[in-house]
Protein backbone atom coordinates (compact mmCIF):
# COMPACT_ATOMS: atom_id res chain seq x y z
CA UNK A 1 0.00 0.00 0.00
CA UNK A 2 1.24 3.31 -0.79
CA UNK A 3 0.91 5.50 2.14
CA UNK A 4 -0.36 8.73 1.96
CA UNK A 5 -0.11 11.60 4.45
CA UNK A 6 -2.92 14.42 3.38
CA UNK A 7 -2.25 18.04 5.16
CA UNK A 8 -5.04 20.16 5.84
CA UNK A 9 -6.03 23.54 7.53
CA UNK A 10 -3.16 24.98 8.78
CA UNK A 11 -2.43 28.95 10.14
CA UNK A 12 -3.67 31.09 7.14
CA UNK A 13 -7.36 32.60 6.94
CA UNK A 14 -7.82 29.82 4.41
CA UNK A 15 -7.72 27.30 6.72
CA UNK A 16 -11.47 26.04 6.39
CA UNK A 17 -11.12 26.15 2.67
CA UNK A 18 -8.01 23.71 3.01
CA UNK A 19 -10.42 21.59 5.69
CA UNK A 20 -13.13 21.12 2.93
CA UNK A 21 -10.83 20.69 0.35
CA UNK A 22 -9.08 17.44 2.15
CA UNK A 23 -12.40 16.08 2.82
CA UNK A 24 -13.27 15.21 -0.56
CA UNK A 25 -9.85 14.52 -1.73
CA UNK A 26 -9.98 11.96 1.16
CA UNK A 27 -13.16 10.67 0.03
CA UNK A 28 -12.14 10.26 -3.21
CA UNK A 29 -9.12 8.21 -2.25
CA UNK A 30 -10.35 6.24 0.46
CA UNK A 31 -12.68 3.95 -1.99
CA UNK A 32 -9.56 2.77 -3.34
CA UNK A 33 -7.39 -0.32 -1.43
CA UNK A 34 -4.20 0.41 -2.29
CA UNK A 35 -3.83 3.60 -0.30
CA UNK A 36 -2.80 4.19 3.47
CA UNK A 37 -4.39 7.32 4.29
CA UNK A 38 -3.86 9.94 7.18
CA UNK A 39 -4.96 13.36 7.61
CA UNK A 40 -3.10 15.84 9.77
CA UNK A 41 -3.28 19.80 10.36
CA UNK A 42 0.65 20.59 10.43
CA UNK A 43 1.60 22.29 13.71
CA UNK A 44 4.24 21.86 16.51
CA UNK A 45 4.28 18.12 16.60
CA UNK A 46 4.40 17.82 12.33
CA UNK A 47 8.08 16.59 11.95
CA UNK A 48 7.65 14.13 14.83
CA UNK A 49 4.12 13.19 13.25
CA UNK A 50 5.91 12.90 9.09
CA UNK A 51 8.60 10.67 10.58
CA UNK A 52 6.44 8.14 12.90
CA UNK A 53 4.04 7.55 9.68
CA UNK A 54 6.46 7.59 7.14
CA UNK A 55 4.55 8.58 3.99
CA UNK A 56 5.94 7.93 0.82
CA UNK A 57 3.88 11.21 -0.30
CA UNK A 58 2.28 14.15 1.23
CA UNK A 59 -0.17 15.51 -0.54
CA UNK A 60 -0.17 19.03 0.22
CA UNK A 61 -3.85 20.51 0.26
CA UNK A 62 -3.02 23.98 2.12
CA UNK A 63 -3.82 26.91 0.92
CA UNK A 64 -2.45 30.49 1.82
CA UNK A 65 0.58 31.63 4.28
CA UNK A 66 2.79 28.53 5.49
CA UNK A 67 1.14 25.83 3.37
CA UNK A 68 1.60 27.48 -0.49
CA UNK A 69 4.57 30.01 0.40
CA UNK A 70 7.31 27.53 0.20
CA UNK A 71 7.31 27.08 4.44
CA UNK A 72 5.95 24.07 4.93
CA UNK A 73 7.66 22.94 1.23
CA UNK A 74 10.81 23.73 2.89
CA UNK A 75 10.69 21.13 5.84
CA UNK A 76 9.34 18.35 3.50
CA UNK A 77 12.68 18.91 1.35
CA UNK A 78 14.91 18.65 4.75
CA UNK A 79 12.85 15.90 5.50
CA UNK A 80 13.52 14.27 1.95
CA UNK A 81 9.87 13.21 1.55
CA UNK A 82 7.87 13.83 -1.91
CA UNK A 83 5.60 16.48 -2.19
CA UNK A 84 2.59 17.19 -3.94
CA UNK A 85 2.30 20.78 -5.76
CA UNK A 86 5.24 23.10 -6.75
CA UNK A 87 8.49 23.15 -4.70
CA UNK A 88 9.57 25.76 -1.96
CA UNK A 89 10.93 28.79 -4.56
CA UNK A 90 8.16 28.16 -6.94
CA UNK A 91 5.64 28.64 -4.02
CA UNK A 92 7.30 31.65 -2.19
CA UNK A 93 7.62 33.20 -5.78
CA UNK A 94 3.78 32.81 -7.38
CA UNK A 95 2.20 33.84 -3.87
CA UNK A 96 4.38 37.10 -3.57
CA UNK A 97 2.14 39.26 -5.43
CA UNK A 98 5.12 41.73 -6.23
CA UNK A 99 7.82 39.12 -7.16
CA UNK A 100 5.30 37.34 -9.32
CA UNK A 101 4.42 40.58 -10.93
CA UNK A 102 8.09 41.36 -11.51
CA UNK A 103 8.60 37.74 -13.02
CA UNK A 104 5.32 38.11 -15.65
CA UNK A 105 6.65 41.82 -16.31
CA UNK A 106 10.35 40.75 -17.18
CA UNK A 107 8.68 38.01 -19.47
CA UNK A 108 6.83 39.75 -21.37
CA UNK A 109 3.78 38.53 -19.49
CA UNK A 110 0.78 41.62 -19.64
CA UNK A 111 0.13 41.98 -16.09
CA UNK A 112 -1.92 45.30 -14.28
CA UNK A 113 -0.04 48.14 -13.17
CA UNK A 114 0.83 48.14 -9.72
CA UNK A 115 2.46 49.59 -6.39
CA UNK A 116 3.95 48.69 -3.38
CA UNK A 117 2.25 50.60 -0.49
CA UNK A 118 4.19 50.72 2.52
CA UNK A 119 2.11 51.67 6.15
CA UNK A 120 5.01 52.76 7.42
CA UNK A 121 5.39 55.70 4.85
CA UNK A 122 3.43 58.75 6.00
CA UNK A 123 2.45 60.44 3.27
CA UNK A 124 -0.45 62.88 3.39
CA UNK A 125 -3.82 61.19 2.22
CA UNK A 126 -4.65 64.12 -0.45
CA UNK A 127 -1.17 63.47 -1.54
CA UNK A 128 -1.94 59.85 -1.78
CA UNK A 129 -4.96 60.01 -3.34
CA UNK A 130 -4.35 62.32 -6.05
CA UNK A 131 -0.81 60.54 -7.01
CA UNK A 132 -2.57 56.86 -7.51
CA UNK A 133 -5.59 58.77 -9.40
CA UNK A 134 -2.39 59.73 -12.15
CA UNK A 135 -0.50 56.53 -11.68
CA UNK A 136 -3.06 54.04 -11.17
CA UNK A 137 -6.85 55.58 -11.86
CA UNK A 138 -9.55 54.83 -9.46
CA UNK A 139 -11.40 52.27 -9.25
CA UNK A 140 -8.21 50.37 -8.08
CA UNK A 141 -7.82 47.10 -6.26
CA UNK A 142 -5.83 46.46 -2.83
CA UNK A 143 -4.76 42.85 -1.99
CA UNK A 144 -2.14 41.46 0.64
CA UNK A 145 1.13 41.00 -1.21
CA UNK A 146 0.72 37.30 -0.08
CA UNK A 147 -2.23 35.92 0.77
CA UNK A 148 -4.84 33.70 -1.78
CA UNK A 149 -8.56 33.02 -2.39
CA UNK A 150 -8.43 36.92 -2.95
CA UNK A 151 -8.97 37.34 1.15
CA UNK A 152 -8.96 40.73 2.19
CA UNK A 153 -8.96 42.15 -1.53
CA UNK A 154 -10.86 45.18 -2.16
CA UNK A 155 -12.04 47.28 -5.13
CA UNK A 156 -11.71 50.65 -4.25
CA UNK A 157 -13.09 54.18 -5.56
CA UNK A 158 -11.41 57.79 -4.25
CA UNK A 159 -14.06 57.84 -2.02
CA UNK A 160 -13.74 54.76 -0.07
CA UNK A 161 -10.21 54.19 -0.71
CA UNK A 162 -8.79 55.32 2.60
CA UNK A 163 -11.31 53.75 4.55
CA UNK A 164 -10.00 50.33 3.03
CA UNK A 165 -6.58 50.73 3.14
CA UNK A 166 -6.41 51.44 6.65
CA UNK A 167 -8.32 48.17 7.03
CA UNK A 168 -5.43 46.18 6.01
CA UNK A 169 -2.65 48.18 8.39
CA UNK A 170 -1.86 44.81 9.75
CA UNK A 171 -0.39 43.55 6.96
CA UNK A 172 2.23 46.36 6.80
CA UNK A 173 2.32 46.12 3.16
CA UNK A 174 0.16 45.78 0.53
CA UNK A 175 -0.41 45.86 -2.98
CA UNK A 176 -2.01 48.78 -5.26
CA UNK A 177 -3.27 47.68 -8.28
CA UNK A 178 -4.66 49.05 -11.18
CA UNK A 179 -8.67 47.76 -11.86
CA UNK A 180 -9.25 46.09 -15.36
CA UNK A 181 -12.75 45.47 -15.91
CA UNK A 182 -13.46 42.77 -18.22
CA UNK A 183 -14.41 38.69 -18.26
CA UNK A 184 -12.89 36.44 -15.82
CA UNK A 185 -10.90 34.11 -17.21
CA UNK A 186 -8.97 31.51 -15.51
CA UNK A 187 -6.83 28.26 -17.21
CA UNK A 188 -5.54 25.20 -15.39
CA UNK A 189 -2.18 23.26 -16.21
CA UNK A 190 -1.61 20.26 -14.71
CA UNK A 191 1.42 18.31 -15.68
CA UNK A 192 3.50 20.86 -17.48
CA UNK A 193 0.37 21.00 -20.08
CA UNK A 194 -3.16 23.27 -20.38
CA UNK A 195 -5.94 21.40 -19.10
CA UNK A 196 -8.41 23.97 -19.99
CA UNK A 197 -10.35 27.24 -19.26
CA UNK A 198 -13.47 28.45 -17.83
CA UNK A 199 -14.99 31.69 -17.36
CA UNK A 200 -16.88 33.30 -13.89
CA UNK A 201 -19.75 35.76 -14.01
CA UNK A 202 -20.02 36.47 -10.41
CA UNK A 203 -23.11 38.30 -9.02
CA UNK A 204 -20.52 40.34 -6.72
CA UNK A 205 -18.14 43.20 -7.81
CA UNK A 206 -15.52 39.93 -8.39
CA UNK A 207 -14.96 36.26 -8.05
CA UNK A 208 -14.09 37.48 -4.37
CA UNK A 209 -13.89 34.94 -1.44
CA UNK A 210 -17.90 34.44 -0.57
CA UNK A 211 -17.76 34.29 -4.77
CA UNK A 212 -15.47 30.96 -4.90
CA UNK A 213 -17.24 29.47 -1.83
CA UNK A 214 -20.10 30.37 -0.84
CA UNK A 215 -22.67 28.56 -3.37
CA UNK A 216 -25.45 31.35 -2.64
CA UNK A 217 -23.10 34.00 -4.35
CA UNK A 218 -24.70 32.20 -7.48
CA UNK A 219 -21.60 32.82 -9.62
CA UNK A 220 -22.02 31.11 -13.60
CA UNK A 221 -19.68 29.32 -14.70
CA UNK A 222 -19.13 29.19 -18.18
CA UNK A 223 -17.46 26.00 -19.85
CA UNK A 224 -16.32 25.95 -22.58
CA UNK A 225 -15.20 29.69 -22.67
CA UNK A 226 -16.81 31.53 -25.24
CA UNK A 227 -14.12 33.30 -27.43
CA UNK A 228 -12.36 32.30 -30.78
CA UNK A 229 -9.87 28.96 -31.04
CA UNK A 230 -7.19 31.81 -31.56
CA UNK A 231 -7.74 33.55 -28.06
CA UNK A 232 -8.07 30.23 -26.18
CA UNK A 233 -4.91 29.29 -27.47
CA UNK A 234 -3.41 32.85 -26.80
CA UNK A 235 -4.84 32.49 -23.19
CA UNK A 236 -3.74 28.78 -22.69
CA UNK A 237 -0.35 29.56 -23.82
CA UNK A 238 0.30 32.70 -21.37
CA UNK A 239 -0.87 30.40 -18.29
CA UNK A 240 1.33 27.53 -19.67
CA UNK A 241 4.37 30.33 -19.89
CA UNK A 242 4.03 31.33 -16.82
CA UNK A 243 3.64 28.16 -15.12
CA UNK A 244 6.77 27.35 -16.43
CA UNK A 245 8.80 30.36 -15.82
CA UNK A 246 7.94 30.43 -11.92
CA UNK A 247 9.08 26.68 -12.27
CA UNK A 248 5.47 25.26 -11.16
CA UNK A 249 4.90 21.64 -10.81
CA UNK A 250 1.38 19.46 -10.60
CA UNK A 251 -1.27 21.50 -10.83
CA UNK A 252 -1.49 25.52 -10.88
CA UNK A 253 -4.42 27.82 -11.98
CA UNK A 254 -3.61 31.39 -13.93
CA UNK A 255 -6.57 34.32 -13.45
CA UNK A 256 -6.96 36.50 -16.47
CA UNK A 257 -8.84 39.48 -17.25
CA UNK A 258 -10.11 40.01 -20.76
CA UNK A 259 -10.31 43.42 -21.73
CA UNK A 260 -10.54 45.17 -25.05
CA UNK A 261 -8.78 42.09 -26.63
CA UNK A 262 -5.90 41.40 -23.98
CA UNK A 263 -5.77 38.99 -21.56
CA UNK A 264 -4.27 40.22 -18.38
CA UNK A 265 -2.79 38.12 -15.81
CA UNK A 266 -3.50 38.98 -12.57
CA UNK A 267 -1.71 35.73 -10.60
CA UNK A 268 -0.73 31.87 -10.67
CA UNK A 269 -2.02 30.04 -8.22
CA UNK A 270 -0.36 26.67 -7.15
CA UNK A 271 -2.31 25.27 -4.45
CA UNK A 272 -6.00 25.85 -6.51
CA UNK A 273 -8.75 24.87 -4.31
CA UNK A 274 -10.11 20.86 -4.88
CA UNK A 275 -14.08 21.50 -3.23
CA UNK A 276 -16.73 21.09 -4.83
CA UNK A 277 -17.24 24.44 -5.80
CA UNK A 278 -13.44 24.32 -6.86
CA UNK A 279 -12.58 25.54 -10.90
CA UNK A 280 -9.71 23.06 -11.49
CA UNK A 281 -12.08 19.66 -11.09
CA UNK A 282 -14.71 21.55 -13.33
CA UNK A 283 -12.18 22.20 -16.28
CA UNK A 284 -11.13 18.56 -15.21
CA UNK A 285 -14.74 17.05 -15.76
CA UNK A 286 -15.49 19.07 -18.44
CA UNK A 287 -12.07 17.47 -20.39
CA UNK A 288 -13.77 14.04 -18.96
CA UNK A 289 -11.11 13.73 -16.11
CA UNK A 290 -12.55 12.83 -12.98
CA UNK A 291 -11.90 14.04 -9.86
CA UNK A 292 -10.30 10.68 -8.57
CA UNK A 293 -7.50 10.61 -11.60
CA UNK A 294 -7.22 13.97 -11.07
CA UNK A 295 -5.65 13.55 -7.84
CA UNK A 296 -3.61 10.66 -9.18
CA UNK A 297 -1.78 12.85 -11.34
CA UNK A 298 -1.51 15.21 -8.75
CA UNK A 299 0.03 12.68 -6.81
CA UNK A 300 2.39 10.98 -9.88
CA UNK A 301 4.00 14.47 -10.45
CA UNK A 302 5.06 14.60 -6.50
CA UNK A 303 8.88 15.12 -6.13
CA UNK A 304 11.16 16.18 -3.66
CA UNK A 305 12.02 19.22 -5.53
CA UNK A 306 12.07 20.90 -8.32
């Protein structure tokens, strides 16, 4: 039997998310005999926990800080135990919404225009305001430089734009980003190739967090996405790019917007959520995948690192 050691919840705001999301993974592998299964929430007593059950993979269903930022990545490596997912620079890199940014930017990736705001700067709010309206425009978007499932991410006018910021002082930093409206667009690769693409027509401003799980938020799915065989494979090509060029491995999921023709990429997820609300299982069943081999090529492409 091939023993596998599932981590869920974790420290980050995400935590329930990563609960639900190891429930039906586990579900899904438990019907089958040939797998030793044990779920654990990482926390003081993990090492001690990895070495007494000895996995021969972890499958890594975390989401947010110290499950998709390379932390927990890290000790698996020094622990010499395959993973599941991408490997501790890949991580630290695609959930750093600057570096990430940088990275797209460098390769020719279309990303939105963005700053770095910094609460310990104290720069007069007028000041502030009226600089972002020439750099940026209003509406604009603030997000934690490192956080996922879009938690605490805002779309802002000049009015209410103050008011939000200083609702995310605890973070220290955040980012300032410019707002393309547009479809949402959002591509899966799994395996080093495009698995497909579906587009979100929330009810909400954006597919914000109650958007992604909350099923009365009635978002629409739309499967296949409706645009020409020449922008599918224009989008399918940028998300494959820049799954490669972070250095991704398994599964990631790329968010687009589509705007006047371009597709902008706003960031590359590489812990995508596995509920049953989840994109990546719907772009999965749609390509006639199902959501138990879908996890067993999530679990072939486990490595120690890459």
């Amino acid at each position: 039997m091939k023993k596998i050691l599932i981590l869920a919840g974790g420290y980050s705001k995400e935590k329930e998310i990563s609960k639900k999301t190891s429930k039906s993974v586990f579900s899904e592998l438990k019907k089958d005999e040939k797998y030793d299964i044990k779920i654990i929430n990482p926390d003081g007593k993990f090492v001690k926990q990895l070495r007494k059950f000895k996995p021969d993979i972890v499958l890594n269903l975390l989401h947010g800080r110290y499950g998709e930022d390379g932390y927990i990545q890290a000790i698996l490596e020094s622990e010499k135990i395959k993973y599941t997912h991408s490997g501790v620079l890949s991580s630290s890199l695609a959930i750093d919404k600057e570096l990430s940014k940088k990275i797209f930017i460098k390769n020719n990736i279309l990303t939105p225009k963005y700053l770095k705001f910094s609460y310990r700067d104290n720069i007069n709010k007028l000041k502030l305001t009226n600089y972002l309206k020439k750099k940026l425009g209003f509406p604009l978007v603030i997000k934690p430089l490192n956080e996922g499932s879009s938690v605490n991410v805002f779309i802002c006018n000049k009015n209410n734009f103050i008011k939000t910021l200083k609702k995310l002082s605890d973070y220290g930093e955040v980012l300032l980003e410019k707002y393309i409206p547009g479809r949402e667009i959002q591509v899966a690769v799994l395996s080093d190739k495009v698995l497909g693409a579906i587009e979100l027509r929330p009810t909400r401003k954006f597919y914000d967090y109650e958007a992604k799980y909350n099923p009365k938020a009635r978002t629409e799915h739309i499967i296949p996405v409706k645009i020409s065989k020449k922008k599918y494979q224009e989008v399918a090509r940028i998300a494959l790019k820049a799954h490669k060029i972070l250095n991704c491995r398994g599964v990631t999921r790329s968010d687009f917007r589509y705007h006047k023709n371009s597709f902008y990429l706003l960031e590359t997820n590489t812990q995508p959520g596995m509920t049953s609300l989840s994109l990546v299982p719907e772009i999965a069943k749609f390509n006639n995948i199902t959501f138990k081999n879908l996890i067993k090529k999530i679990l072939e492409d486990a490595s120690i690192n890459k």
